[in-house]
N, C-alpha and C. Protein backbone atom coordinates (compact mmCIF):
# COMPACT_ATOMS: atom_id res chain seq x y z
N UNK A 1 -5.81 -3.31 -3.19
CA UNK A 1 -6.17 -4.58 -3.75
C UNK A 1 -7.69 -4.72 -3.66
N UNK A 2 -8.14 -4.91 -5.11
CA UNK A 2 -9.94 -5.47 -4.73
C UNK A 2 -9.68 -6.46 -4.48
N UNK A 3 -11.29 -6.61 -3.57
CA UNK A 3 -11.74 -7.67 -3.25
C UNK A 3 -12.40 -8.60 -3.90
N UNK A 4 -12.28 -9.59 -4.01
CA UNK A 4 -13.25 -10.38 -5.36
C UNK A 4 -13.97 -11.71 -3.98
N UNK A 5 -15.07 -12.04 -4.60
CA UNK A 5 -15.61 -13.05 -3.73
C UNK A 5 -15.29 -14.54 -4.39
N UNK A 6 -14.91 -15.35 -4.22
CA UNK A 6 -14.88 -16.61 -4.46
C UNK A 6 -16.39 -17.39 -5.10
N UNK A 7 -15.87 -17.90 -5.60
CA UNK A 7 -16.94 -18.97 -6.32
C UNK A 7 -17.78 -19.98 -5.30
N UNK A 8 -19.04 -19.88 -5.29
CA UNK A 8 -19.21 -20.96 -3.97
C UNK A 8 -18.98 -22.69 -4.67
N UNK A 9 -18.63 -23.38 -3.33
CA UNK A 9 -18.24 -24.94 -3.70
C UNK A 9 -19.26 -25.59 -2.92
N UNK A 10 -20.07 -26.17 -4.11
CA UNK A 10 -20.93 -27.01 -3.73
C UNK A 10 -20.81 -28.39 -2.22
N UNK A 11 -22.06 -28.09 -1.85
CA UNK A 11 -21.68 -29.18 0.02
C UNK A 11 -20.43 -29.05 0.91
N UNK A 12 -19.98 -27.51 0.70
CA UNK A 12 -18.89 -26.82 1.36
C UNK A 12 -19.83 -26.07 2.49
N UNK A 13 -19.54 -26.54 3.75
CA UNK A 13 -19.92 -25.77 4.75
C UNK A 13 -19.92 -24.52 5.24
N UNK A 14 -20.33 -23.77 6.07
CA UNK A 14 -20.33 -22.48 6.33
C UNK A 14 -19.03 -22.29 6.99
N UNK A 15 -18.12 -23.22 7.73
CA UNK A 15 -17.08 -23.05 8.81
C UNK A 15 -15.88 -22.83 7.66
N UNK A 16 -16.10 -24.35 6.78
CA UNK A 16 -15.38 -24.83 5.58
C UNK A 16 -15.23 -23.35 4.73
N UNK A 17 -15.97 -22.74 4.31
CA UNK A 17 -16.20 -21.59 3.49
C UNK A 17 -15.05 -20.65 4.26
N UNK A 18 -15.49 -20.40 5.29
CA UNK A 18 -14.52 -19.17 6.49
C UNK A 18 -13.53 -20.02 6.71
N UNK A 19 -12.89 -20.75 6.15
CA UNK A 19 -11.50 -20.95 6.81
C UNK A 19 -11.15 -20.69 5.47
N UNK A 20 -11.27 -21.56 4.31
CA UNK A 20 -11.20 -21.39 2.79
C UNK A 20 -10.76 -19.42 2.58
N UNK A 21 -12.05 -18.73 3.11
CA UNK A 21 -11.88 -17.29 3.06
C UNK A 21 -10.27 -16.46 3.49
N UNK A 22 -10.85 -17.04 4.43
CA UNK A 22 -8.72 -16.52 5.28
C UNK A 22 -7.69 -17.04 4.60
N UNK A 23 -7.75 -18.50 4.85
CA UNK A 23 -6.43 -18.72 4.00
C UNK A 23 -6.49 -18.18 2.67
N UNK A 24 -7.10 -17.68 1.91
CA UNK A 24 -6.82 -17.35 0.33
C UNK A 24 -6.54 -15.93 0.53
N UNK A 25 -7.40 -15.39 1.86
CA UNK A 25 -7.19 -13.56 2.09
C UNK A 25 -4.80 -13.79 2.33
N UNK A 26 -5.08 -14.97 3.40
CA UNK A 26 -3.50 -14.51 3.54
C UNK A 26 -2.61 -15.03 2.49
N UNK A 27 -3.25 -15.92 1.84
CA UNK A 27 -2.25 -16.27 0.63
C UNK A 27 -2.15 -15.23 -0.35
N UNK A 28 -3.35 -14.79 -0.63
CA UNK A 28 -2.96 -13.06 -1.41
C UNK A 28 -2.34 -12.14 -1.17
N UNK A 29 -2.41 -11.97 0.38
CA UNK A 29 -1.43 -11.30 1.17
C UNK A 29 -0.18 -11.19 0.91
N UNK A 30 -0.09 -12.74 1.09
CA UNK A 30 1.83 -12.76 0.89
C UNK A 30 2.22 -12.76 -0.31
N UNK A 31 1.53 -13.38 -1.18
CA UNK A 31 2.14 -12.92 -2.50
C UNK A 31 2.19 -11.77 -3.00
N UNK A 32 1.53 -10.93 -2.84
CA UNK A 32 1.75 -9.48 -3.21
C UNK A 32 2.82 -9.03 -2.51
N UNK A 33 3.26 -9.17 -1.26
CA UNK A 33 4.14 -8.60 -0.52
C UNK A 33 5.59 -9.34 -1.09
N UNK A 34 5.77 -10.68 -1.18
CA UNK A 34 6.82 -11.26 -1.70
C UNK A 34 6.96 -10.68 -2.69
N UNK A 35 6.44 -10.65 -3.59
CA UNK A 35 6.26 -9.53 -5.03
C UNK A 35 7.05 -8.86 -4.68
N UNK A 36 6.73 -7.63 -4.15
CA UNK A 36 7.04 -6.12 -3.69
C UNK A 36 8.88 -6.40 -3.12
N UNK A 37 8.57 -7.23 -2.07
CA UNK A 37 9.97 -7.64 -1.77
C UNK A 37 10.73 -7.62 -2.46
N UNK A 38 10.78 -8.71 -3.38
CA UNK A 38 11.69 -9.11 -4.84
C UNK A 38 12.10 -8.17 -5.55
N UNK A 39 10.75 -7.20 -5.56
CA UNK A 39 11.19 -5.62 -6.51
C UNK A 39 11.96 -5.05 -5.51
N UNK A 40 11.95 -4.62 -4.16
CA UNK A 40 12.91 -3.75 -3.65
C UNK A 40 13.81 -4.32 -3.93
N UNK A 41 14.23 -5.42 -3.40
CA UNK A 41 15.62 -5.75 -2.74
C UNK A 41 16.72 -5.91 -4.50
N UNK A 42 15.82 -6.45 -5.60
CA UNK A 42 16.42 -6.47 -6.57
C UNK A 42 16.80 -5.27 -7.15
N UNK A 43 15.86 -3.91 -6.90
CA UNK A 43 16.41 -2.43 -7.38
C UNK A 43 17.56 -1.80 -6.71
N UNK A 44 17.42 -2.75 -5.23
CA UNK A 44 18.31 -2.02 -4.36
C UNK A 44 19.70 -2.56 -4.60
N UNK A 45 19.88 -3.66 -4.99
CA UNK A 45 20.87 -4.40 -5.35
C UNK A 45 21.51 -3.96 -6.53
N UNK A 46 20.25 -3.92 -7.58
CA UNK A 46 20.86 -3.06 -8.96
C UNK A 46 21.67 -1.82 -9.26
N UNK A 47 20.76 -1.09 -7.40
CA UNK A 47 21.68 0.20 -8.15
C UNK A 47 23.00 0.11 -7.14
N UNK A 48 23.11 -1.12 -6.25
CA UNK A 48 24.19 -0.90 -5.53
C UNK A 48 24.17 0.05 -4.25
N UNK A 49 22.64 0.20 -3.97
CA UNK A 49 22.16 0.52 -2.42
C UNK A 49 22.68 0.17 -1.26
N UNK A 50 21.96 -1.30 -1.23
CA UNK A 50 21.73 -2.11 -0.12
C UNK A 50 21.84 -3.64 -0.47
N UNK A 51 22.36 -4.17 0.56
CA UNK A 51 22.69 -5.63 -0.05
C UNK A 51 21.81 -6.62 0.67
N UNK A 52 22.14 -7.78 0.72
CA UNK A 52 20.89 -8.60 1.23
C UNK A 52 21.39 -8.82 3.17
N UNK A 53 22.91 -8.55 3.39
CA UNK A 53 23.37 -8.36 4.79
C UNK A 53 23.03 -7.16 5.38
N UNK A 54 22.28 -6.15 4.73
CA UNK A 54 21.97 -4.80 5.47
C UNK A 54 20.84 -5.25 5.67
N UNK A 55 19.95 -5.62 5.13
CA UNK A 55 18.18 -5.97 5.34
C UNK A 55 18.35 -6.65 6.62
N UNK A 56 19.17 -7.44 6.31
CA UNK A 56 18.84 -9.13 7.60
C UNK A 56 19.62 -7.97 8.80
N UNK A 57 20.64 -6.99 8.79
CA UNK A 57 20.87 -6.65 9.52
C UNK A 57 20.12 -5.03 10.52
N UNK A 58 19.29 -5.20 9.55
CA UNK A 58 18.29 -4.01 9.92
C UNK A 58 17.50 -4.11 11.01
N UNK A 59 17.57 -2.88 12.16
CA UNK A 59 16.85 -2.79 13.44
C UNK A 59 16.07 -1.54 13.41
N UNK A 60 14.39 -1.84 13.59
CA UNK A 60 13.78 -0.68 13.19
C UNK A 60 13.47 -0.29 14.25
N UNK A 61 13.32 1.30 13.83
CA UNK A 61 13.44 2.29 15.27
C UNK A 61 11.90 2.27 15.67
N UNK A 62 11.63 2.58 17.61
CA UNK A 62 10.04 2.74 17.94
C UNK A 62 9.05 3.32 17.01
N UNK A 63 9.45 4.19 16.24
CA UNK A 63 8.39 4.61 15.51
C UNK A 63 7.70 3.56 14.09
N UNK A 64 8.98 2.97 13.88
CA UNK A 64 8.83 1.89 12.46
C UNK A 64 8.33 0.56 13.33
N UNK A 65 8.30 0.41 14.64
CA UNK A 65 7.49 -0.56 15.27
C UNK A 65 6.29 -0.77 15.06
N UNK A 66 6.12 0.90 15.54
CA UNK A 66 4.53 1.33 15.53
C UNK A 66 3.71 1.19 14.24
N UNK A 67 4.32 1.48 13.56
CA UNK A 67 3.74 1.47 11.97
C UNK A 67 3.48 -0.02 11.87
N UNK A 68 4.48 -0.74 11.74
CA UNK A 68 4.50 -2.14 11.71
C UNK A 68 3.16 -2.79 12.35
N UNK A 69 3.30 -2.79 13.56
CA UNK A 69 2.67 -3.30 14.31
C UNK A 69 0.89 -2.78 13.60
N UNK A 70 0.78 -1.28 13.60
CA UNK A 70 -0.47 -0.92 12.79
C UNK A 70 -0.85 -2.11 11.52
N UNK A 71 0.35 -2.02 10.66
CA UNK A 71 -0.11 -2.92 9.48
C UNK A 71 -0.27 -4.35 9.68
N UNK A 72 0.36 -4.60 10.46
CA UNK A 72 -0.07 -6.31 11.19
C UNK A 72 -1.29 -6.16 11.31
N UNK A 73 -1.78 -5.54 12.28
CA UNK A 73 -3.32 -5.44 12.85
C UNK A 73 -4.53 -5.46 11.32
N UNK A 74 -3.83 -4.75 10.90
CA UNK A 74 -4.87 -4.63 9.59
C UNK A 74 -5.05 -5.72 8.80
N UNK A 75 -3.87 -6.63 8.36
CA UNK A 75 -3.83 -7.69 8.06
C UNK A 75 -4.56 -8.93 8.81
N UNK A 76 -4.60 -8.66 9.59
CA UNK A 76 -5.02 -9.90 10.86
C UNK A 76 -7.14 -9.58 10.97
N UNK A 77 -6.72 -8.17 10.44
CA UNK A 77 -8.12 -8.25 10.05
C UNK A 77 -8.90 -8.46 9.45
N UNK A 78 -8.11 -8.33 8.45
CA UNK A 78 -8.61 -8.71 7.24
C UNK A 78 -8.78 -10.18 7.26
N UNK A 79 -8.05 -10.86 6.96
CA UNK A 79 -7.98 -12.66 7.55
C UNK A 79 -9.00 -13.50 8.17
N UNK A 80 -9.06 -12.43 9.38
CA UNK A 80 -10.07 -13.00 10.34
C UNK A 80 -11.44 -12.27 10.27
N UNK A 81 -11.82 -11.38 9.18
CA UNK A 81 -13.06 -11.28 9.02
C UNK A 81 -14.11 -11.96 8.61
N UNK A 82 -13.85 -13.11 8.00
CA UNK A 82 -15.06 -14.01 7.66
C UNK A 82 -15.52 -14.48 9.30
N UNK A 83 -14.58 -15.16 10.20
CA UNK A 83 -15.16 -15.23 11.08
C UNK A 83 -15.67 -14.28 12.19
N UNK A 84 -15.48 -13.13 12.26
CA UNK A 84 -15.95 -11.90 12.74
C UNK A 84 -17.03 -11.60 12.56
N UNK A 85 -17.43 -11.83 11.22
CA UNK A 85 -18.31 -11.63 10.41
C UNK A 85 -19.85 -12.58 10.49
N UNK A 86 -19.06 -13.75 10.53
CA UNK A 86 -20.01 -14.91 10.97
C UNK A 86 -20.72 -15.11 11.96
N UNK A 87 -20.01 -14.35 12.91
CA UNK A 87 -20.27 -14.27 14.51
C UNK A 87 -21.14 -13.36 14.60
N UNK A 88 -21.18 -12.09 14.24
CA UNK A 88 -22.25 -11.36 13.96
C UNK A 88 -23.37 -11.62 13.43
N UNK A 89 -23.56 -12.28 12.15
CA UNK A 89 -24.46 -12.96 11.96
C UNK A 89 -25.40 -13.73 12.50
N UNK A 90 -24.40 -14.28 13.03
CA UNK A 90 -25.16 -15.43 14.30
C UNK A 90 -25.93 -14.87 15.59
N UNK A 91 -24.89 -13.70 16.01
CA UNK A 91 -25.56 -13.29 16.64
C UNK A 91 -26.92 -11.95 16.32
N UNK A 92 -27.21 -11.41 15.39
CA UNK A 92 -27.86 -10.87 14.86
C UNK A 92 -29.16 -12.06 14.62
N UNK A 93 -29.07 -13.16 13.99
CA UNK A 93 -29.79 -14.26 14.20
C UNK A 93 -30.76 -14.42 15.28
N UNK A 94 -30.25 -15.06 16.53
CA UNK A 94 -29.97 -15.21 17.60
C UNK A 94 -31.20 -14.27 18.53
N UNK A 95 -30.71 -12.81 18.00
CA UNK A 95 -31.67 -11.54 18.79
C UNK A 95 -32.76 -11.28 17.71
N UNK A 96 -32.39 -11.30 16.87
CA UNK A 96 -34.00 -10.94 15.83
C UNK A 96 -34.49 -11.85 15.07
């Protein structure tokens, strides 16, 4: 997914801006993923795979944790980089 920068909003603060940033990073987030969802579970259904009681009943093994847990992290980074970001700034500020 590119990244596109937002339009700035006039007498919108710097904090205002970084929260604005995240929530639209995770609202993009999920819609793409709900997307994706909708397509599996509806192909899987189509061809008579998997039904919607195997998903809900699905327990993923340590290794599909791990993965998981990887792609969380990435997400969470993404999110929270405006303020990561900001902070650096500041502190880059700050020393030079």
């Amino acid at each position: 997914m590119s990244e596109r920068r937002r339009l700035d909003i006039p007498g919108q603060s710097d904090v205002e801006d970084r929260l604005l940033a995240m929530v639209s990073a995770l609202a993009s987030e999920l819609a793409v993923t709900r997307e994706r969802l909708d397509t599996v579970e509806r192909l899987l259904a189509e061809k008579e795979i998997l039904d919607a009681e195997a998903i809900e009943a699905f327990a993923p093994s340590p290794d599909v944790i791990v993965e998981r847990d990887a792609l969380r992290r990435r997400i969470i980074e993404r999110i929270f980089r405006p303020i990561r970001d900001a902070a650096v700034r500041a502190r880059q500020e700050q020393e030079g």
